[in-house]
PDB file of N, CA and C in Angstrom:
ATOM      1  N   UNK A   1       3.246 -21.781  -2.039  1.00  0.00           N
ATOM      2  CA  UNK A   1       1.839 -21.550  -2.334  1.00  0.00           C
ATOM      3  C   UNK A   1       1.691 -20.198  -3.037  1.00  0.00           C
ATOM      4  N   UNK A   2       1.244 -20.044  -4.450  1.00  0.00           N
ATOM      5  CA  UNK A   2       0.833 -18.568  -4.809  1.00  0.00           C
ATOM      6  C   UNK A   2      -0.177 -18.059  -4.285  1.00  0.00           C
ATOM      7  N   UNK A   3       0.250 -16.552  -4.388  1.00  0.00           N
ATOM      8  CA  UNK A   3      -0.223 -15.841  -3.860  1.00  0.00           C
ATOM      9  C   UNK A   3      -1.536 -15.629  -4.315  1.00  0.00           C
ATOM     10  N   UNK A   4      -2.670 -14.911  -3.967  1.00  0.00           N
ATOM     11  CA  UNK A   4      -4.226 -14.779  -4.718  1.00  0.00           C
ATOM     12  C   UNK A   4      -3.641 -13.475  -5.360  1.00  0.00           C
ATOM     13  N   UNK A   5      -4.363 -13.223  -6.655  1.00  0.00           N
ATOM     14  CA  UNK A   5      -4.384 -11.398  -6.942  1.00  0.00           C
ATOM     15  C   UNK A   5      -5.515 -11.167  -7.074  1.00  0.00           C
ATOM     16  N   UNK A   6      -6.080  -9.566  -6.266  1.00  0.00           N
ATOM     17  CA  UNK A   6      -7.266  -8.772  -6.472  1.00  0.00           C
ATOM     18  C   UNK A   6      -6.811  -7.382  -6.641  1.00  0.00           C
ATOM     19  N   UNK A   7      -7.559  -7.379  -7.701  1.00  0.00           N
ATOM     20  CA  UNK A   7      -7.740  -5.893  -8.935  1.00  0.00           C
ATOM     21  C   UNK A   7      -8.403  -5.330  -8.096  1.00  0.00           C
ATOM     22  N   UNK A   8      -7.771  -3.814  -8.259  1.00  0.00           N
ATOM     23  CA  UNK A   8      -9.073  -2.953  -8.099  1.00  0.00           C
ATOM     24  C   UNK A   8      -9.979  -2.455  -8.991  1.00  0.00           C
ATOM     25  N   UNK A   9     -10.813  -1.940  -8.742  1.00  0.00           N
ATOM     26  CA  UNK A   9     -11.713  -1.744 -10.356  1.00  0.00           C
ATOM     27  C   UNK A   9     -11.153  -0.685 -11.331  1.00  0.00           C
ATOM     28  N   UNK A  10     -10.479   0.234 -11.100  1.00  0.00           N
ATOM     29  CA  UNK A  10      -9.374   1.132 -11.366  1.00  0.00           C
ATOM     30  C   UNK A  10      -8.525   0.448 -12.684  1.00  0.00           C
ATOM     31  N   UNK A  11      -7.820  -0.966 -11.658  1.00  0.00           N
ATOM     32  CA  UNK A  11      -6.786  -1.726 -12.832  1.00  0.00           C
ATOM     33  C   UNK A  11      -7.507  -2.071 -13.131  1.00  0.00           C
ATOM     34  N   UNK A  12      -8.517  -2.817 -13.429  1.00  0.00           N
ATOM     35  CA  UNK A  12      -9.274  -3.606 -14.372  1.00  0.00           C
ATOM     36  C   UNK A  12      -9.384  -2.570 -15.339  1.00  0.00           C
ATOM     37  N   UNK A  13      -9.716  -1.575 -15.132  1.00  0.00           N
ATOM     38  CA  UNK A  13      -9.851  -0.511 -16.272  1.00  0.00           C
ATOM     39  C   UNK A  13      -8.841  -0.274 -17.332  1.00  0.00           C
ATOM     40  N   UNK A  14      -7.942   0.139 -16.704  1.00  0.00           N
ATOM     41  CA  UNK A  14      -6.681   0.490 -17.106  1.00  0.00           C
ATOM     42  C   UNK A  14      -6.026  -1.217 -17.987  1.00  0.00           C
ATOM     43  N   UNK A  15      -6.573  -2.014 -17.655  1.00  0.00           N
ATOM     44  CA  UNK A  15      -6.005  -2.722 -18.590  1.00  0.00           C
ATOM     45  C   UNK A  15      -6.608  -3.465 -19.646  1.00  0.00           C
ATOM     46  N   UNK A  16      -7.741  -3.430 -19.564  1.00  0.00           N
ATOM     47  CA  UNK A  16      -9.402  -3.312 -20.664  1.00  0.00           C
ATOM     48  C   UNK A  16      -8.043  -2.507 -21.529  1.00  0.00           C
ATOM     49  N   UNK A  17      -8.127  -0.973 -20.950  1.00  0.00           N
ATOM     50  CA  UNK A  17      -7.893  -0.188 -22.453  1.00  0.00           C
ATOM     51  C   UNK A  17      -6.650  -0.335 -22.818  1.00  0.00           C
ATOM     52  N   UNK A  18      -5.722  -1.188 -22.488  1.00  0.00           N
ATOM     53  CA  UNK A  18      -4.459  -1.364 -22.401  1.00  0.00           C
ATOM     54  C   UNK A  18      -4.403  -1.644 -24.706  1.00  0.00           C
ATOM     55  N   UNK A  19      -3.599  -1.464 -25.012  1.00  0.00           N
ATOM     56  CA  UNK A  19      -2.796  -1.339 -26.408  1.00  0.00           C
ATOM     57  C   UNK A  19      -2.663  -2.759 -26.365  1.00  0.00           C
ATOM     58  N   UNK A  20      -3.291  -3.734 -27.810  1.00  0.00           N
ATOM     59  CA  UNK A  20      -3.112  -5.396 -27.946  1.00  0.00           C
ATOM     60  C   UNK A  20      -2.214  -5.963 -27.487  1.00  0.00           C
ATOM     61  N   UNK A  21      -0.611  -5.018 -28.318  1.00  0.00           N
ATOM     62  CA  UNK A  21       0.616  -5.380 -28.010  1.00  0.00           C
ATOM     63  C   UNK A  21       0.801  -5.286 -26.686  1.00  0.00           C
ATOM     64  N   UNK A  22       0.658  -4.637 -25.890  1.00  0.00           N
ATOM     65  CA  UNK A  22       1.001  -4.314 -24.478  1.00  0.00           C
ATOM     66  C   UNK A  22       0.290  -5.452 -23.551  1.00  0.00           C
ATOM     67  N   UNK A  23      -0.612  -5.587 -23.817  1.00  0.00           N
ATOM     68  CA  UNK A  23      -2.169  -6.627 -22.742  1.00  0.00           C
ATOM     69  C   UNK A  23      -1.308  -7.437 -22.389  1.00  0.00           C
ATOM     70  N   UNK A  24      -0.779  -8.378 -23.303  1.00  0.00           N
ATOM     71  CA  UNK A  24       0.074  -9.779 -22.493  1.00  0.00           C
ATOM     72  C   UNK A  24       0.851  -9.754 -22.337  1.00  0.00           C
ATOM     73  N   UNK A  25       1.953  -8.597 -22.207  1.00  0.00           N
ATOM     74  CA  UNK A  25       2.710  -8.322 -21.302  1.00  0.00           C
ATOM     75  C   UNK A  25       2.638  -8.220 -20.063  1.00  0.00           C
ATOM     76  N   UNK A  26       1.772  -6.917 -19.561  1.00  0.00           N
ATOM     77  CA  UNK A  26       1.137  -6.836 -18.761  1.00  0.00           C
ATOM     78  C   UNK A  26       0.524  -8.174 -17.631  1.00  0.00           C
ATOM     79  N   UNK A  27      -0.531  -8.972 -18.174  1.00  0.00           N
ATOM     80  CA  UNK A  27      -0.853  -9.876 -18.031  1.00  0.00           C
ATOM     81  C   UNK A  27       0.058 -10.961 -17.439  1.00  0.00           C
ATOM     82  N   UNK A  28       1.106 -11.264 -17.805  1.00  0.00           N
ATOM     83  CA  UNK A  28       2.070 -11.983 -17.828  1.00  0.00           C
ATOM     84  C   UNK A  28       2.938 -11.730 -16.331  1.00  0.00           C
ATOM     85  N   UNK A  29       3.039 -10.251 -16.632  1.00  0.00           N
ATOM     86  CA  UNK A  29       4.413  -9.708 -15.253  1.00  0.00           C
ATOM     87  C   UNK A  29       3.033  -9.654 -13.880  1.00  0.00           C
ATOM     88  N   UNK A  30       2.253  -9.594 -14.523  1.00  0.00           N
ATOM     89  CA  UNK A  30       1.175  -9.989 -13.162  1.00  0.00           C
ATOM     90  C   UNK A  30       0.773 -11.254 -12.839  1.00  0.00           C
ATOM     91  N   UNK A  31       0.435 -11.952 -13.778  1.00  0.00           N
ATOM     92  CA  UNK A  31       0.578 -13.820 -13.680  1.00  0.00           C
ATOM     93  C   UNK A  31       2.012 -13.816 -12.737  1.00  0.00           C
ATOM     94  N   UNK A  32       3.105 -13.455 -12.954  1.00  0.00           N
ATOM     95  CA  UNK A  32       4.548 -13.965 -12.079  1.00  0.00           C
ATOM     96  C   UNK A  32       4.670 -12.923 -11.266  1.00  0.00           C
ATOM     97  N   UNK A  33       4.144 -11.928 -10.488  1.00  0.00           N
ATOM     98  CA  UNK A  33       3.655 -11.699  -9.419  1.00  0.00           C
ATOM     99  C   UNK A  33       2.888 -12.935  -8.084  1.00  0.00           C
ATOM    100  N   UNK A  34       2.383 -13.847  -8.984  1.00  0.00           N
ATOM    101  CA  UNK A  34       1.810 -14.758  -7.843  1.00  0.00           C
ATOM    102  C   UNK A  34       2.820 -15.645  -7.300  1.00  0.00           C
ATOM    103  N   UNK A  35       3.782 -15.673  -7.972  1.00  0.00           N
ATOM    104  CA  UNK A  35       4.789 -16.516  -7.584  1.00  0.00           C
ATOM    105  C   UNK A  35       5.645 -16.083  -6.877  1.00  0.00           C
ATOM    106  N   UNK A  36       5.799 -14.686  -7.368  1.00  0.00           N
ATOM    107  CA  UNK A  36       7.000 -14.151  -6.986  1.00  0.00           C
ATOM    108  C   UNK A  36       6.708 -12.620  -6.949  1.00  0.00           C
ATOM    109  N   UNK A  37       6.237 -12.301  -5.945  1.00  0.00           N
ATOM    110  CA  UNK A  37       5.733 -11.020  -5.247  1.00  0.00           C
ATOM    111  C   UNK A  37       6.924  -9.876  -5.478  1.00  0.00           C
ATOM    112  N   UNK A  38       7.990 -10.297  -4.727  1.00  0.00           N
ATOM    113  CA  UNK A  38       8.743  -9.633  -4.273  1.00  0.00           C
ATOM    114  C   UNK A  38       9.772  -9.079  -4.946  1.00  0.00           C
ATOM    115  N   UNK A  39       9.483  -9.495  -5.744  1.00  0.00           N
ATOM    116  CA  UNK A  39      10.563  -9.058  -6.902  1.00  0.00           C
ATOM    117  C   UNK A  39      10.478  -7.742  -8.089  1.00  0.00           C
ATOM    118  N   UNK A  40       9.259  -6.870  -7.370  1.00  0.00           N
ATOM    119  CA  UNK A  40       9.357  -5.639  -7.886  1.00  0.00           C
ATOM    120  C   UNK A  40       9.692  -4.963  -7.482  1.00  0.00           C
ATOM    121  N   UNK A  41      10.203  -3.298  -7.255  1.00  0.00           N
ATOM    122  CA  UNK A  41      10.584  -2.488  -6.888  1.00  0.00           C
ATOM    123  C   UNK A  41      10.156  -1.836  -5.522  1.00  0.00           C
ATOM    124  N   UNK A  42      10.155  -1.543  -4.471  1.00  0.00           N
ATOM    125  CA  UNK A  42      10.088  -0.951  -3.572  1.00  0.00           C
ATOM    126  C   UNK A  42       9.630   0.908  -3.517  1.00  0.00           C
ATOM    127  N   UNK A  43       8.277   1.135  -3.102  1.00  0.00           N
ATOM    128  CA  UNK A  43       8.270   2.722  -3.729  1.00  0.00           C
ATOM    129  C   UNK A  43       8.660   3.252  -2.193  1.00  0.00           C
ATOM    130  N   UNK A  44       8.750   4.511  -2.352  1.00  0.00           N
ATOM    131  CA  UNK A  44       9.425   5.403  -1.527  1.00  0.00           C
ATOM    132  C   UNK A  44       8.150   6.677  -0.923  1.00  0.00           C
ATOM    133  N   UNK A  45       8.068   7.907  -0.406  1.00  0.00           N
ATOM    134  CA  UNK A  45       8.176   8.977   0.128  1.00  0.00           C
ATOM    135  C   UNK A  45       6.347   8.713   0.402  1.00  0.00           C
ATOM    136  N   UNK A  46       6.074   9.351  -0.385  1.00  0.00           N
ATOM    137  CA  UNK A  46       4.050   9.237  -0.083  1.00  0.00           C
ATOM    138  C   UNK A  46       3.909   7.750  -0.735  1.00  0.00           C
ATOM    139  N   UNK A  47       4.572   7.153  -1.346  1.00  0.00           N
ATOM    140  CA  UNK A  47       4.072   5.600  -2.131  1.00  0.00           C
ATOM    141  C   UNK A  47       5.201   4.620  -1.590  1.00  0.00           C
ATOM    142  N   UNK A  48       5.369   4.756  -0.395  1.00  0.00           N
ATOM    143  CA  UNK A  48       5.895   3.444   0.634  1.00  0.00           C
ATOM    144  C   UNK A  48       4.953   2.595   0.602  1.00  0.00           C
ATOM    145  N   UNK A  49       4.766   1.359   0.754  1.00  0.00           N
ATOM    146  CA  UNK A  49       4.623   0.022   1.113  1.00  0.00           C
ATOM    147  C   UNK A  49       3.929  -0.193  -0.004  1.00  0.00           C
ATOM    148  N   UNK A  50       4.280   0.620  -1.389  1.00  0.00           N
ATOM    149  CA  UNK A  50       3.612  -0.155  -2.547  1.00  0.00           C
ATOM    150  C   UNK A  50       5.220  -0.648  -3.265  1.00  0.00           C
ATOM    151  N   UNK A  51       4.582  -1.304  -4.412  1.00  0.00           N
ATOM    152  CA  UNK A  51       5.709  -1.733  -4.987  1.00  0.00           C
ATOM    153  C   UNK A  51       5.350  -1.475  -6.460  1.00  0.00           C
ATOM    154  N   UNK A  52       6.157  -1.729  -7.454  1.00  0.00           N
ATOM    155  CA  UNK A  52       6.392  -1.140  -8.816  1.00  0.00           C
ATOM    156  C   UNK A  52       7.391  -2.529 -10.028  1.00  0.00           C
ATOM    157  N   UNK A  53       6.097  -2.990 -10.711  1.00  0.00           N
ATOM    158  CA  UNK A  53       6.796  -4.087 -11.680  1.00  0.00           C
ATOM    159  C   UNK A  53       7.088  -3.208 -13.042  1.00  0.00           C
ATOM    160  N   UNK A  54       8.305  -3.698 -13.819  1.00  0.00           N
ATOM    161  CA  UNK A  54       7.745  -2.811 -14.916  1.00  0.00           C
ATOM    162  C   UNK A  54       7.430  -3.991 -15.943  1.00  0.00           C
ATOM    163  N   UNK A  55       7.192  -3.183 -17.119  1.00  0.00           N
ATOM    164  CA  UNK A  55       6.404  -4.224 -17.699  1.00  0.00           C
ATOM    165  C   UNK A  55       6.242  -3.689 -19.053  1.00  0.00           C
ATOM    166  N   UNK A  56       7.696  -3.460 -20.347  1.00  0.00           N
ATOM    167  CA  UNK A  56       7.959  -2.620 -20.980  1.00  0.00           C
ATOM    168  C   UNK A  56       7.982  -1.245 -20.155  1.00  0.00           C
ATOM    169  N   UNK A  57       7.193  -0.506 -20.900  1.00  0.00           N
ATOM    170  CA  UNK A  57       7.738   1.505 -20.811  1.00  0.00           C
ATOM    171  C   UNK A  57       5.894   1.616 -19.967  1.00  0.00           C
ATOM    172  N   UNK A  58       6.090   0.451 -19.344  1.00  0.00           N
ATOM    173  CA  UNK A  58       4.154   0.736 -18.499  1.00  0.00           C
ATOM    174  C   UNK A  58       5.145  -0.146 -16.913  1.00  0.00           C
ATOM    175  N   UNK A  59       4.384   0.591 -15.791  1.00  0.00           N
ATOM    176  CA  UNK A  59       4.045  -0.085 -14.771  1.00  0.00           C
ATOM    177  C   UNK A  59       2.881  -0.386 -14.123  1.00  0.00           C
ATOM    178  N   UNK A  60       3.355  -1.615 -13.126  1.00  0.00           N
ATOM    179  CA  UNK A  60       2.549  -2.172 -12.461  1.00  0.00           C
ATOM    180  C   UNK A  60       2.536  -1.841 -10.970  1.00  0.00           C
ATOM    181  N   UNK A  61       1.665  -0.972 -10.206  1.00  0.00           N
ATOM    182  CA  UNK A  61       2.100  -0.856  -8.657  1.00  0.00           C
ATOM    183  C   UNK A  61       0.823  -1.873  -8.148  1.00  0.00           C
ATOM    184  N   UNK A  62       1.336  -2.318  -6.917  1.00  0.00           N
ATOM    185  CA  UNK A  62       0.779  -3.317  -6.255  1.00  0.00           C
ATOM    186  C   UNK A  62       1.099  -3.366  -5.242  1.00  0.00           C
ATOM    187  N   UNK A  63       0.483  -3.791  -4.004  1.00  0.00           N
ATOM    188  CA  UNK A  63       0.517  -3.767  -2.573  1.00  0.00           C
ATOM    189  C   UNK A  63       0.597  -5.481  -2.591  1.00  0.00           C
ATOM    190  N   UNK A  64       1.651  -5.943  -1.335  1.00  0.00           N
ATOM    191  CA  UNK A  64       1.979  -7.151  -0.898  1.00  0.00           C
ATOM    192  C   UNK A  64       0.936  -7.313   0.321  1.00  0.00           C
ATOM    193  N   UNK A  65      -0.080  -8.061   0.386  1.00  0.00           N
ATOM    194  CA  UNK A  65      -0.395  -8.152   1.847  1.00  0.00           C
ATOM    195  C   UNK A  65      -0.220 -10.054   2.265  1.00  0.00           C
ATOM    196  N   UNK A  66       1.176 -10.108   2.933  1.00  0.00           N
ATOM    197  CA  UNK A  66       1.415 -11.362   3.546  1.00  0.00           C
ATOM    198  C   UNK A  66       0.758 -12.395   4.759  1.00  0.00           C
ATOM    199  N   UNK A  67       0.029 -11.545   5.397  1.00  0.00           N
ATOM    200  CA  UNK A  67      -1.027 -12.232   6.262  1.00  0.00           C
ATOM    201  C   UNK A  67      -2.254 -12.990   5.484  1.00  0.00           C
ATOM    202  N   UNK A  68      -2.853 -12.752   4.208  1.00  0.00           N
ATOM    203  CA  UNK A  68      -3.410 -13.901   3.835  1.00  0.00           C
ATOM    204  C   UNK A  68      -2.478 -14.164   2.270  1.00  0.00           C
ATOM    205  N   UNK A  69      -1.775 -13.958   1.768  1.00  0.00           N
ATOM    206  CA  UNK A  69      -1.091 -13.918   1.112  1.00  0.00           C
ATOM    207  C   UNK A  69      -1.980 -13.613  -0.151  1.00  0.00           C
ATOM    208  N   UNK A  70      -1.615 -12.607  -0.420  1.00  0.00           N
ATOM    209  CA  UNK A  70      -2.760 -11.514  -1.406  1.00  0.00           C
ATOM    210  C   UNK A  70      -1.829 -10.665  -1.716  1.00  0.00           C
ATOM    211  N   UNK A  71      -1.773 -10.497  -3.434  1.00  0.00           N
ATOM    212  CA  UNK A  71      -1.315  -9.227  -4.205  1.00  0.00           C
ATOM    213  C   UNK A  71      -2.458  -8.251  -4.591  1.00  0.00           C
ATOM    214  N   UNK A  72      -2.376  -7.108  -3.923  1.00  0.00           N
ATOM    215  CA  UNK A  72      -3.196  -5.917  -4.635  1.00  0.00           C
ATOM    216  C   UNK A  72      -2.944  -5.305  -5.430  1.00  0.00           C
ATOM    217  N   UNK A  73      -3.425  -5.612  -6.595  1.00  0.00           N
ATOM    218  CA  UNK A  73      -2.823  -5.113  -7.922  1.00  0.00           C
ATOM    219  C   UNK A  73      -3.658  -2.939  -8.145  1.00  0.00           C
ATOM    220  N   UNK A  74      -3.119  -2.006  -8.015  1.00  0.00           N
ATOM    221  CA  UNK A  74      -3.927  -0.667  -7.736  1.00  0.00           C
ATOM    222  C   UNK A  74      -4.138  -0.144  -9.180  1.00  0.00           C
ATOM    223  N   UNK A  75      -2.541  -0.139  -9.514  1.00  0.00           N
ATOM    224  CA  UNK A  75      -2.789   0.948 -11.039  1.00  0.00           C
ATOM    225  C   UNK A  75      -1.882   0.131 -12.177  1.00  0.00           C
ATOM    226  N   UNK A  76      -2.074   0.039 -13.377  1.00  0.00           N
ATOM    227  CA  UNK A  76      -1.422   0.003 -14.505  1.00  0.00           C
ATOM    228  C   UNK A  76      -1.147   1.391 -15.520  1.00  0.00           C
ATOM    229  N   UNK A  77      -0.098   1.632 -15.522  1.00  0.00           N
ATOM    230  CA  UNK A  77      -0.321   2.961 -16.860  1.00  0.00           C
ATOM    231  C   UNK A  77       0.983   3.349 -17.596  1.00  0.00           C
ATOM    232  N   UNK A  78       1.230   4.186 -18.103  1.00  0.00           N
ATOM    233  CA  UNK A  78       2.601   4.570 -18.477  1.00  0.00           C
ATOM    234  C   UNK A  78       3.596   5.181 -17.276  1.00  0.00           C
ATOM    235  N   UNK A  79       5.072   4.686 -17.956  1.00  0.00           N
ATOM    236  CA  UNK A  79       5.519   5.399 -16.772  1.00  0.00           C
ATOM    237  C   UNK A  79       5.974   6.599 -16.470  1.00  0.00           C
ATOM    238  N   UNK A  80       5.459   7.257 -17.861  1.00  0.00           N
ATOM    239  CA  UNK A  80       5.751   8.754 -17.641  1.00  0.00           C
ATOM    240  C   UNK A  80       4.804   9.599 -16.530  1.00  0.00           C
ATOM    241  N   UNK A  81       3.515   9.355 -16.376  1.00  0.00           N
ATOM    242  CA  UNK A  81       3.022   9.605 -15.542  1.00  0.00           C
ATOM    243  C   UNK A  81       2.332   8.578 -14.410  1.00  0.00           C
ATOM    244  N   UNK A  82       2.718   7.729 -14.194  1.00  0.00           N
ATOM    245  CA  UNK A  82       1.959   6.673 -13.229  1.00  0.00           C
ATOM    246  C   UNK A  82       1.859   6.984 -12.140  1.00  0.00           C
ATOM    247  N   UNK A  83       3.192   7.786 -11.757  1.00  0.00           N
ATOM    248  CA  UNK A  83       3.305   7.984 -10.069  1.00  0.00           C
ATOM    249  C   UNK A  83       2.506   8.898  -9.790  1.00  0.00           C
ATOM    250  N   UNK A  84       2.548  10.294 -10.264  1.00  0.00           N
ATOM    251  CA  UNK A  84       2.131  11.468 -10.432  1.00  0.00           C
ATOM    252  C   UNK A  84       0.395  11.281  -9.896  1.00  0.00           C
ATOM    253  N   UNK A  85      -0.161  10.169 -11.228  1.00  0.00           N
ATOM    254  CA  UNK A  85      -1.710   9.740 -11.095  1.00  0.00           C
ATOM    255  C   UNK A  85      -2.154   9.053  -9.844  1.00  0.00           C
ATOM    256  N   UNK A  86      -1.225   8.047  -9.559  1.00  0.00           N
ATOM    257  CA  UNK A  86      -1.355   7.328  -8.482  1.00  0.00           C
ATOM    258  C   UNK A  86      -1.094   7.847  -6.933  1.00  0.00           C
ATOM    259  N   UNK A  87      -0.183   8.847  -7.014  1.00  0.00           N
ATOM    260  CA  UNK A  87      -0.101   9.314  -6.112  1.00  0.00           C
ATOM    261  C   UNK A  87      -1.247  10.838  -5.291  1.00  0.00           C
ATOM    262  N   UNK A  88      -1.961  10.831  -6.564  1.00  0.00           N
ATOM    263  CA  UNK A  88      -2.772  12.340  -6.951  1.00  0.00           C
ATOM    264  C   UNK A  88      -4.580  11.268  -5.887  1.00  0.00           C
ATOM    265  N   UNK A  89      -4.061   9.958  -6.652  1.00  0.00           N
ATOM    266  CA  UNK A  89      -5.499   9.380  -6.298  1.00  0.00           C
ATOM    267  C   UNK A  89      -5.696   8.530  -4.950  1.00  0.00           C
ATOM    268  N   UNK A  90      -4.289   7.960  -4.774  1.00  0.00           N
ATOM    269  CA  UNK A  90      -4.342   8.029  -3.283  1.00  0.00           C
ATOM    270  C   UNK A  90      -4.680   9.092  -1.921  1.00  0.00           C
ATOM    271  N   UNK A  91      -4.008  10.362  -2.159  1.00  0.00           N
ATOM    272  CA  UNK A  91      -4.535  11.249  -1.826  1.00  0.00           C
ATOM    273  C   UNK A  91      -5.565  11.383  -1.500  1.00  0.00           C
ATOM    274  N   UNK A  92      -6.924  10.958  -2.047  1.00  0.00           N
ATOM    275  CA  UNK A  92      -8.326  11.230  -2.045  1.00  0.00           C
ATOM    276  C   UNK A  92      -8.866  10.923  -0.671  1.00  0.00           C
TER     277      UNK A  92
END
């Protein structure tokens, strides 16, 4: 059974302004997220129990929640700074 995905209003943003070439990429490694959750990266230290697709030279972090089987899709951005942002805005 796939999984549901809910955006936060954050990613929805971030991928509005996303670059033409880039959108259905993007789009895509999150479409096969519903299938297949688990198959992104595992984050570590302050960004444990998120996870990390890449998706070209951009990632995707997203939270697994298996009790109703739901992907939380948080941030899309480059990966030169993604963590940095994401980790700055969790914080809050």
């Amino acid at each position: 059974m796939p999984y549901k995905l809910l955006y936060s209003e954050t990613s929805m943003k971030q991928i509005r302004k996303l670059h033409p070439q880039i959108k259905p990429v993007v789009k895509s490694k999150i479409e096969k997220l519903q299938e297949t959750p688990f198959d992104g990266k595992g984050l570590e230290k302050e960004l444990a129990g998120f996870q990390s697709m890449r998706a070209k030279r951009f990632r995707i972090i997203y939270k697994i929640r298996g009790n109703d089987q739901t992907v939380e899709i948080h941030d899309v951005g480059h990966r030169k700074d993604i963590y940095e942002l994401f980790k700055d805005a969790i914080a809050k």
